[in-house]
Protein backbone atom coordinates (compact mmCIF):
# COMPACT_ATOMS: atom_id res chain seq x y z
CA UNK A 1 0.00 0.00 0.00
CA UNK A 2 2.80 1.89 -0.34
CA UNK A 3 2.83 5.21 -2.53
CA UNK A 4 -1.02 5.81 -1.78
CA UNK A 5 -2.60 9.11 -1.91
CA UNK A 6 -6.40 9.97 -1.41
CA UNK A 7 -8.16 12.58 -4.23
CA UNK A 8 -11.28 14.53 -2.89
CA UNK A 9 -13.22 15.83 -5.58
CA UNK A 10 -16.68 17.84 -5.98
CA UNK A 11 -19.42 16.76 -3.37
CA UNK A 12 -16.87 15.38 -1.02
CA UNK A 13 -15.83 12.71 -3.25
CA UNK A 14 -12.85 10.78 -2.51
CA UNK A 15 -11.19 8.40 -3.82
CA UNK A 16 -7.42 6.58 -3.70
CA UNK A 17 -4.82 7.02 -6.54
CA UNK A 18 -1.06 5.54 -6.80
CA UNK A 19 1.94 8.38 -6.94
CA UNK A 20 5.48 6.92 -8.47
CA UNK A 21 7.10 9.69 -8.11
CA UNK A 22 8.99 11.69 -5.67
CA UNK A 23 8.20 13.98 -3.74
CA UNK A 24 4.94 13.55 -2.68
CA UNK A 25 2.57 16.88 -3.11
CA UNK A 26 1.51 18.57 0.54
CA UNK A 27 -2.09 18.11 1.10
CA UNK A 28 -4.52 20.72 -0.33
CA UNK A 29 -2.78 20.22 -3.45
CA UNK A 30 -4.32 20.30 -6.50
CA UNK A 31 -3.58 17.38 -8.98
CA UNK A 32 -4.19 16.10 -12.47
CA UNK A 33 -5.15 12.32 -11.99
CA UNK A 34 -6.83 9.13 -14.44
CA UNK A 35 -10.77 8.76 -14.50
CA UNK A 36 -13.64 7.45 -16.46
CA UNK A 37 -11.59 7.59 -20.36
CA UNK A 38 -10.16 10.80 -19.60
CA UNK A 39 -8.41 12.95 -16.86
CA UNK A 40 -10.11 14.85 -13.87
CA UNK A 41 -8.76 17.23 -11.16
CA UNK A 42 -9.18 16.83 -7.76
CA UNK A 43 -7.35 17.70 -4.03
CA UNK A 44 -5.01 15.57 -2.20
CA UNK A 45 -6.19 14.79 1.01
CA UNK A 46 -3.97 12.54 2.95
CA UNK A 47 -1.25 11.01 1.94
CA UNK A 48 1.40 8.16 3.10
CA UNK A 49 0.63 6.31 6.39
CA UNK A 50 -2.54 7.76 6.96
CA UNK A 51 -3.92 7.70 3.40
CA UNK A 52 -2.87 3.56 3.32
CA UNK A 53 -5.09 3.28 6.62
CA UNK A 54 -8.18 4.92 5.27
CA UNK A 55 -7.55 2.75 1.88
CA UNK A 56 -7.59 -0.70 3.88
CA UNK A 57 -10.68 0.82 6.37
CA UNK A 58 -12.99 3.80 5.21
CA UNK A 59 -15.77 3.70 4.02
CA UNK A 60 -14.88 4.53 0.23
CA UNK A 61 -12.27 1.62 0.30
CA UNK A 62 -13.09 -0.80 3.22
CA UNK A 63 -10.72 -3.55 2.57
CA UNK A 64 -10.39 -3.05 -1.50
CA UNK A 65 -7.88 -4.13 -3.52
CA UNK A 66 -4.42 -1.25 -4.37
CA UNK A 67 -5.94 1.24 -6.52
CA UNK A 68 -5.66 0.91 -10.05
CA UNK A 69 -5.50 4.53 -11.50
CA UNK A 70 -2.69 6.44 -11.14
CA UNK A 71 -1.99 10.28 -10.13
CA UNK A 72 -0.59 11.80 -13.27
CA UNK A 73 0.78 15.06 -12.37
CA UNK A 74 0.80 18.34 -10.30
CA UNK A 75 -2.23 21.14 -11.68
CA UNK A 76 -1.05 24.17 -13.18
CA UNK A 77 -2.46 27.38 -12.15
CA UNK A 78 -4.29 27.18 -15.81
CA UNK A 79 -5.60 23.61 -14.89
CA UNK A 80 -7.35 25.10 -12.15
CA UNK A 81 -9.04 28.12 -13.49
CA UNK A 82 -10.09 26.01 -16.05
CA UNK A 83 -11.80 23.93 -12.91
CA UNK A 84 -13.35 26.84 -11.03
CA UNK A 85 -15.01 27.41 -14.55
CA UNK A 86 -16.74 24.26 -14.24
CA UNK A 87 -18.57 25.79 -11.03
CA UNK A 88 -21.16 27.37 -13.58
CA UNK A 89 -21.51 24.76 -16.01
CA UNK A 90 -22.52 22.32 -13.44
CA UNK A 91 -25.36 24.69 -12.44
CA UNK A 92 -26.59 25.05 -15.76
CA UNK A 93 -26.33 21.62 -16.11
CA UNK A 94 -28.27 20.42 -13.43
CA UNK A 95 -31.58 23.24 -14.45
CA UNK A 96 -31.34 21.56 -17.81
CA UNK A 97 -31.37 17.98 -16.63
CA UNK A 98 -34.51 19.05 -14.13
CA UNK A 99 -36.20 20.06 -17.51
CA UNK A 100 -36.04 17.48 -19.19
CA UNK A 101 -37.31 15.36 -15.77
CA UNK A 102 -40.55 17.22 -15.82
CA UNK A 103 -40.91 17.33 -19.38
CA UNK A 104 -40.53 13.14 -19.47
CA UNK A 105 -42.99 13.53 -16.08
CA UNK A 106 -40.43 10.55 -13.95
CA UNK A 107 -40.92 11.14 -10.28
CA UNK A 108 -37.23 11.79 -9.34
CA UNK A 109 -35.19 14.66 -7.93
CA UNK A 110 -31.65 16.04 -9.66
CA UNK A 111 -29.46 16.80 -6.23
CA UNK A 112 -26.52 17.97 -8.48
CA UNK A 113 -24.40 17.46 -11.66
CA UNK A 114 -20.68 17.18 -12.03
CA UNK A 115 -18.59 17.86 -15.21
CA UNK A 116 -15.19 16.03 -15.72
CA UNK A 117 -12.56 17.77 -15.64
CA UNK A 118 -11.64 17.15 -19.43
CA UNK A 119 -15.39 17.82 -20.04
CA UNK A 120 -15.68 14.00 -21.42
CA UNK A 121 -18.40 12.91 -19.02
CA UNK A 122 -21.17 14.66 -16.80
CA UNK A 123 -22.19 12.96 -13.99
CA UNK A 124 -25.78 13.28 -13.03
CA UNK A 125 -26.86 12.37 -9.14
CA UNK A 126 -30.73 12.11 -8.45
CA UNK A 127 -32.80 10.33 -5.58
CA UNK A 128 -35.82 8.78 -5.86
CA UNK A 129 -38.44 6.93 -3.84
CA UNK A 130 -39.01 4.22 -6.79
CA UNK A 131 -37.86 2.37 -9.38
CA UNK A 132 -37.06 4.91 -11.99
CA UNK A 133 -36.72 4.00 -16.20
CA UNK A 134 -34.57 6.63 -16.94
CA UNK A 135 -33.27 5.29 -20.74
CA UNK A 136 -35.08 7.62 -22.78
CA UNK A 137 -33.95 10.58 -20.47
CA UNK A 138 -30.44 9.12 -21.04
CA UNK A 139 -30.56 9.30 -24.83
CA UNK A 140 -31.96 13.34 -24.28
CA UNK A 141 -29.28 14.31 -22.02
CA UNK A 142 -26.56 12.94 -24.40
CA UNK A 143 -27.99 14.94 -27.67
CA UNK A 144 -28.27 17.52 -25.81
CA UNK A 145 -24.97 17.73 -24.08
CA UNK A 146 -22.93 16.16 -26.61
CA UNK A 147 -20.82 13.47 -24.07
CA UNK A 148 -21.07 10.64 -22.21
CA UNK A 149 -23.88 10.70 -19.50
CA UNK A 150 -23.69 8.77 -16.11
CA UNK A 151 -26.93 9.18 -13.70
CA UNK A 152 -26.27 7.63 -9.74
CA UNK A 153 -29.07 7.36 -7.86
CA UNK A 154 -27.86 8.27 -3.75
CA UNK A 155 -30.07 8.37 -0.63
CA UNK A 156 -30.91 11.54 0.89
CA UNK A 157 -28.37 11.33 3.57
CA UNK A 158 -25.68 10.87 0.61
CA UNK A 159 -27.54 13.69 -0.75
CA UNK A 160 -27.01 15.86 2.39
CA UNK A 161 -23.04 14.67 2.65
CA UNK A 162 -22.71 15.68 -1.28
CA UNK A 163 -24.30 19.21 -1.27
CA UNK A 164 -23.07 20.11 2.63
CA UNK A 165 -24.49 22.45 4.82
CA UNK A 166 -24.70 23.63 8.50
CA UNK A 167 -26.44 21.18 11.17
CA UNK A 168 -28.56 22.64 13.94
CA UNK A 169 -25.84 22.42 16.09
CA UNK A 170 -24.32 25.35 14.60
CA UNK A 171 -21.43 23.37 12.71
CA UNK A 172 -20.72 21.78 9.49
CA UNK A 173 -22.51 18.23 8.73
CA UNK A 174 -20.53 15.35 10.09
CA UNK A 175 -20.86 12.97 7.35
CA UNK A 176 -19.29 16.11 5.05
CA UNK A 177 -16.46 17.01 6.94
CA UNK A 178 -15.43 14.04 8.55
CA UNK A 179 -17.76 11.00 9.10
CA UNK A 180 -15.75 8.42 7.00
CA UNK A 181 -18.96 5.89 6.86
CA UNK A 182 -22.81 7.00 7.30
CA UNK A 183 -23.91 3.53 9.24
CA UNK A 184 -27.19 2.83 9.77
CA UNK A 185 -29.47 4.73 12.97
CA UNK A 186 -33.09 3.53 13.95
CA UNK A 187 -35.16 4.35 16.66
CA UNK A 188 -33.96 1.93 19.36
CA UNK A 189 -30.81 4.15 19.66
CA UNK A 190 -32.63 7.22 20.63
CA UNK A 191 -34.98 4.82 23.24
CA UNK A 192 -31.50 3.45 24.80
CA UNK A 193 -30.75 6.77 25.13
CA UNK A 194 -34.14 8.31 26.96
CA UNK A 195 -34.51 10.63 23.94
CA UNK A 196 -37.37 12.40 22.57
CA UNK A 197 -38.81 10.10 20.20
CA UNK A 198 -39.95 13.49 17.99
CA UNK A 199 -38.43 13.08 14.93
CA UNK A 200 -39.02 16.58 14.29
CA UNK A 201 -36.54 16.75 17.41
CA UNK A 202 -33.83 14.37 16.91
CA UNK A 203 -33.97 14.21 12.91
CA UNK A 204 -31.25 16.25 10.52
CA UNK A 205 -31.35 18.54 7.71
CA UNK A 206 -31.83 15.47 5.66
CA UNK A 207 -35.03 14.44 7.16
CA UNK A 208 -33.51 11.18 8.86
CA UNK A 209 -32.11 10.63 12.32
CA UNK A 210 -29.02 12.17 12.86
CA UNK A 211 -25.68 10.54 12.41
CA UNK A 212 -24.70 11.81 15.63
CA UNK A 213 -27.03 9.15 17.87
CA UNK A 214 -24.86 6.95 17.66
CA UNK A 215 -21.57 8.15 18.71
CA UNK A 216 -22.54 7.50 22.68
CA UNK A 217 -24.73 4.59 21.90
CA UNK A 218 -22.24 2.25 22.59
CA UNK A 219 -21.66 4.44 26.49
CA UNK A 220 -24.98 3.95 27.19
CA UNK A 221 -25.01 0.24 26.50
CA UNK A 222 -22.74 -0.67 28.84
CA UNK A 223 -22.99 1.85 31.39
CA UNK A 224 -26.82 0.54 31.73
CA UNK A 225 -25.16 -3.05 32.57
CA UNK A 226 -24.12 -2.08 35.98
CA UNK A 227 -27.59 -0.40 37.09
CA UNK A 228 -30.79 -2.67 38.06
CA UNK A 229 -33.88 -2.72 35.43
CA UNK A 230 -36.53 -0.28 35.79
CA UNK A 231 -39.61 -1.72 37.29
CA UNK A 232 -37.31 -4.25 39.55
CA UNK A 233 -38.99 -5.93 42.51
CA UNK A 234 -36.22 -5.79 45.12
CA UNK A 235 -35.36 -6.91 48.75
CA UNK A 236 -33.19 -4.01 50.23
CA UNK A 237 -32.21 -3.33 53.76
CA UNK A 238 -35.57 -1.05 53.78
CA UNK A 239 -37.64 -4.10 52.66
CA UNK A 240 -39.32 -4.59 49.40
CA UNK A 241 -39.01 -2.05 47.28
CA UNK A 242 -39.37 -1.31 43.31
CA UNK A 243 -36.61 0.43 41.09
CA UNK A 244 -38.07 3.79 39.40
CA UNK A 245 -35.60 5.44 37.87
CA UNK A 246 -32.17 5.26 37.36
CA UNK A 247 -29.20 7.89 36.40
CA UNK A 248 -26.39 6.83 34.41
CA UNK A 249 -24.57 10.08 35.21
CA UNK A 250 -24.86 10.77 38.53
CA UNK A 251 -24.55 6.87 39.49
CA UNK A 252 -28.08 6.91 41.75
CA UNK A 253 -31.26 4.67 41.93
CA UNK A 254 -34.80 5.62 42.83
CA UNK A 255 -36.37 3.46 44.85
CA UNK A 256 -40.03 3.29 45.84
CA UNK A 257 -41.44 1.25 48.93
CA UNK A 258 -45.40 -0.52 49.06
CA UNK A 259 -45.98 2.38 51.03
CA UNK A 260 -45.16 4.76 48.13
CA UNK A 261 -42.11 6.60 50.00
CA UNK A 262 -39.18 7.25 47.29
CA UNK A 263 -36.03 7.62 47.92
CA UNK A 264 -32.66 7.91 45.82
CA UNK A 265 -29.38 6.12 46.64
CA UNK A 266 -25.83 6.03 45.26
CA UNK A 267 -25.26 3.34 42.85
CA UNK A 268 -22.68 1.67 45.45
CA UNK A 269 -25.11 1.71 48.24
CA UNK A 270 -28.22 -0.16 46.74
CA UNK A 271 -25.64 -2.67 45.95
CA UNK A 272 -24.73 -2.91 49.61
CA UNK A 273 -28.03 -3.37 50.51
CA UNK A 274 -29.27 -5.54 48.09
CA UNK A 275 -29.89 -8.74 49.44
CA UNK A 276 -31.30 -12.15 47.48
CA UNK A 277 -34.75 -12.96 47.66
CA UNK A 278 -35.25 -16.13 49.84
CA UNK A 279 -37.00 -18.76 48.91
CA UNK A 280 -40.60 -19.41 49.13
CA UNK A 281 -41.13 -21.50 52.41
CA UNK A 282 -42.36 -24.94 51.12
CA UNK A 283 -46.48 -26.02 50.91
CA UNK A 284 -48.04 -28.04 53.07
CA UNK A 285 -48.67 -30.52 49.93
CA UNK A 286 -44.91 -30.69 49.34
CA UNK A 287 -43.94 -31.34 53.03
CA UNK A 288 -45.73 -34.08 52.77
CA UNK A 289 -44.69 -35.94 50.07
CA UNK A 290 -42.24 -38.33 50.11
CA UNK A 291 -38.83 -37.55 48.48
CA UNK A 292 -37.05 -40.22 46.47
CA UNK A 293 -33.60 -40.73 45.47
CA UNK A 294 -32.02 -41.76 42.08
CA UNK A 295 -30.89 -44.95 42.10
CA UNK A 296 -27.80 -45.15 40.08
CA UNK A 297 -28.39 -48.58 38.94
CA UNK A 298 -31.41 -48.09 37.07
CA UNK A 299 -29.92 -44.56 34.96
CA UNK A 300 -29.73 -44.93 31.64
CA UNK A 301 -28.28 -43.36 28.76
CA UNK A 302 -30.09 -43.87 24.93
CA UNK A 303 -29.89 -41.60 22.23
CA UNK A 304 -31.75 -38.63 23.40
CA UNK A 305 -29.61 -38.03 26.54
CA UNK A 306 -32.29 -36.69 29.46
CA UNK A 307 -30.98 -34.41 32.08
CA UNK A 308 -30.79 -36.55 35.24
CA UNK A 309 -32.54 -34.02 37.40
CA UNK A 310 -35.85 -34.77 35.47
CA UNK A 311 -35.52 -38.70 36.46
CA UNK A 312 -37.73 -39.56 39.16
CA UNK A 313 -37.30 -43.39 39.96
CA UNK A 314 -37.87 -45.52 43.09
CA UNK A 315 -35.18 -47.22 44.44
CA UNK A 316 -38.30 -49.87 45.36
CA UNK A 317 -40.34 -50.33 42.75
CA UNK A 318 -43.33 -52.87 42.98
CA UNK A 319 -43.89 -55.19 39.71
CA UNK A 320 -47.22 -55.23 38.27
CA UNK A 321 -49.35 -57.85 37.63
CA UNK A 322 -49.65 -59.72 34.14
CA UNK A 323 -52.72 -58.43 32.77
CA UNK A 324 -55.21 -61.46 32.29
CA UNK A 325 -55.72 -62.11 28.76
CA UNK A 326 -59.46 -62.41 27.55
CA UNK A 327 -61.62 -65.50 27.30
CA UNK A 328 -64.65 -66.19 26.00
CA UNK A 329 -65.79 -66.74 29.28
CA UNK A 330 -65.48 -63.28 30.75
CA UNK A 331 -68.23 -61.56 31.30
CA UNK A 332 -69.37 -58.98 29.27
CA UNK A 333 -68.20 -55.72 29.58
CA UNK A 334 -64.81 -56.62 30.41
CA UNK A 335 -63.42 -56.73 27.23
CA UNK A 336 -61.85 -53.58 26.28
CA UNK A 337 -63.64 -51.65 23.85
CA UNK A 338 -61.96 -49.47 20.95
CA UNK A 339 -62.03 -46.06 21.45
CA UNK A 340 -63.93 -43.54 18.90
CA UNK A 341 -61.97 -41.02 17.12
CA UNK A 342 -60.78 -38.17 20.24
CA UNK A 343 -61.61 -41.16 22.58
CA UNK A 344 -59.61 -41.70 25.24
CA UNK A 345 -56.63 -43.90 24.75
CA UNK A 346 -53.55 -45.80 26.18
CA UNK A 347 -50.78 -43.26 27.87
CA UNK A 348 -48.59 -45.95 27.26
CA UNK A 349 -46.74 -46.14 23.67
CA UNK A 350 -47.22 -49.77 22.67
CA UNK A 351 -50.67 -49.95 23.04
CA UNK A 352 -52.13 -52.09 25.45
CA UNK A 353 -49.77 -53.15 27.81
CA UNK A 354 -49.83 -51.19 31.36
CA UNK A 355 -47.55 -48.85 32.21
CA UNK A 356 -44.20 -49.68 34.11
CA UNK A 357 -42.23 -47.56 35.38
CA UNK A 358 -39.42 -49.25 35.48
CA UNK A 359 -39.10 -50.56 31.86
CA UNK A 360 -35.92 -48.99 29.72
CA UNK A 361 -37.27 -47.17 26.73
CA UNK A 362 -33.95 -47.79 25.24
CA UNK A 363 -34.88 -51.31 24.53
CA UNK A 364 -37.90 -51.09 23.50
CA UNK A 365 -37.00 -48.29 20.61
């Protein structure tokens, strides 16, 4: 990755370029470098060590292969002029593309238009909420402009990073001055966060939740770890009580007892006076039953292993009694009868036979 430089270019644009030669131009400097069958002129950003790092982890070149294109050369001070000309072109170029939108009545939206630098290729950005056939519009645009035409459809947070502007924090939008990657943000980070779930409140310029929700997301997470739920039934020192609130900042929980007084205590004090909750004292039903051991000569293992906590088998177990097979000479109504359909039937699986609970259904299968 050595040699590496990264290009910005109209619409905060960047993108990563090899320089052979020596020495390397300072950053801000204005270079002529390969594109799309031509040559375009753009700023060098960052360059060396740095500009290798954001080539192997940004967002523009997460993990890609070298670049291919090369850096050509230094700008003249006649290679620029000729690129702050473009500045008007790519206005009237973008009114004349809207035009011909409404004229062809497709439901999209021009954001901007950017002219190579050699003038061999106008790049047209639009967003959309559908699927948009744009082929005839295609065909107009190149009669009309004479050269090749490329339209990109971006989202409207690309959008935002591409024409820039001034947040309502009073500063220049992140994802165009330095957010490397716009990742996704929902609403569960503002709800980890006890936001204001207005989006008129915690949306951006571009009408989507700002970028900025998620830089302390990852705080809140884990700070939340070491504080009880809200809505807790606890056992303090006080007695039962249930957890109201909590703050992550000042390290207290609000407590509230059956008799509705609140209180709030340090973070380090509910934990010394948390206590477990003991066990429910056992029923009458269960004192009386008798409790049974596992004998370990009559655990078995088959195929589907069972946990041995679930085995309950007497150590004594009492044989049953050969069922008496049927004769003629029974009388009637001893004779098992066949069940109707939803009937009641045998609980044990082969039919007939009585239940024992002793038998290995490891043998059987």
């Amino acid at each position: 990755m050595d040699g590496i430089i990264e290009v910005a270019f109209r619409g905060n644009r960047k993108e990563f370029f090899t320089w052979d030669e020596e020495p390397t131009p300072p950053p801000n400097a204005y270079i002529i470098v390969e594109a799309d069958r031509g040559e375009d002129l753009g700023r060098v950003h960052s360059t060396g060590e740095l500009a290798a790092k954001r080539a192997a982890g940004c967002a523009h070149g997460c993990a890609a292969a070298p670049p291919t294109r090369k850096a050509l050369r230094v700008a003249t001070k006649r290679d620029v002029r000729q690129n702050q000309s473009l500045d008007h072109a790519n206005a009237d170029a973008r009114v004349r593309a809207m035009e011909k939108v409404h004229a062809a009545g497709l439901q999209m939206k021009i954001s901007d238009a950017e002219w190579q630098w050699d003038r061999k290729k106008l790049t047209l950005y639009f967003t959309a909420d559908k699927r948009v056939d744009f082929r005839n519009l295609v065909r107009e645009l190149a009669t009309t402009f004479r050269t090749r035409i490329e339209l990109k459809q971006i989202g409207v947070r690309d959008e935002a990073k591409r024409l820039d502007g001034i947040g309502r924090c009073g500063r220049q939008y992140c994802s165009a001055s330095w957010l490397p990657e716009l990742r996704p943000v929902n609403l569960g980070v503002a709800k980890d966060q006890r936001l204001s779930l207005n989006p008129s409140q915690i949306s951006g310029a571009c009408g989507r939740l700002m970028c900025c929700l998620r830089y302390e997301h990852d705080f809140y997470v884990q700070t939340r770890k070491k504080f009880p739920k809200e809505g807790r039934v606890v056992i303090t020192a006080v007695g039962e009580e249930k957890v109201v609130t909590i703050d992550i900042f000042r390290e207290t929980v609000t407590l509230r007892t059956i008799e509705g007084v609140t209180r709030s205590i340090p973070l380090a004090q509910y934990r010394s006076e948390i206590v477990d909750r003991p066990a429910p004292p056992p029923t009458p039903e269960e004192e009386s039953e008798p409790q049974y051991e596992i004998s370990p000569e009559l655990m078995y293992t088959s195929e589907f292993a069972i946990p041995e906590q679930r085995l309950v088998i007497l150590t004594e177990s009492i044989e049953p009694e050969p069922a008496a097979a049927p004769t003629d000479e029974s009388p009637k109504g001893t004779r098992r009868r066949r069940g109707r359909r939803g009937g009641r039937r045998s609980t044990d699986p082969r039919g007939d036979a009585p239940h024992d609970p002793t038998r290995d259904p490891a043998k059987d299968s």
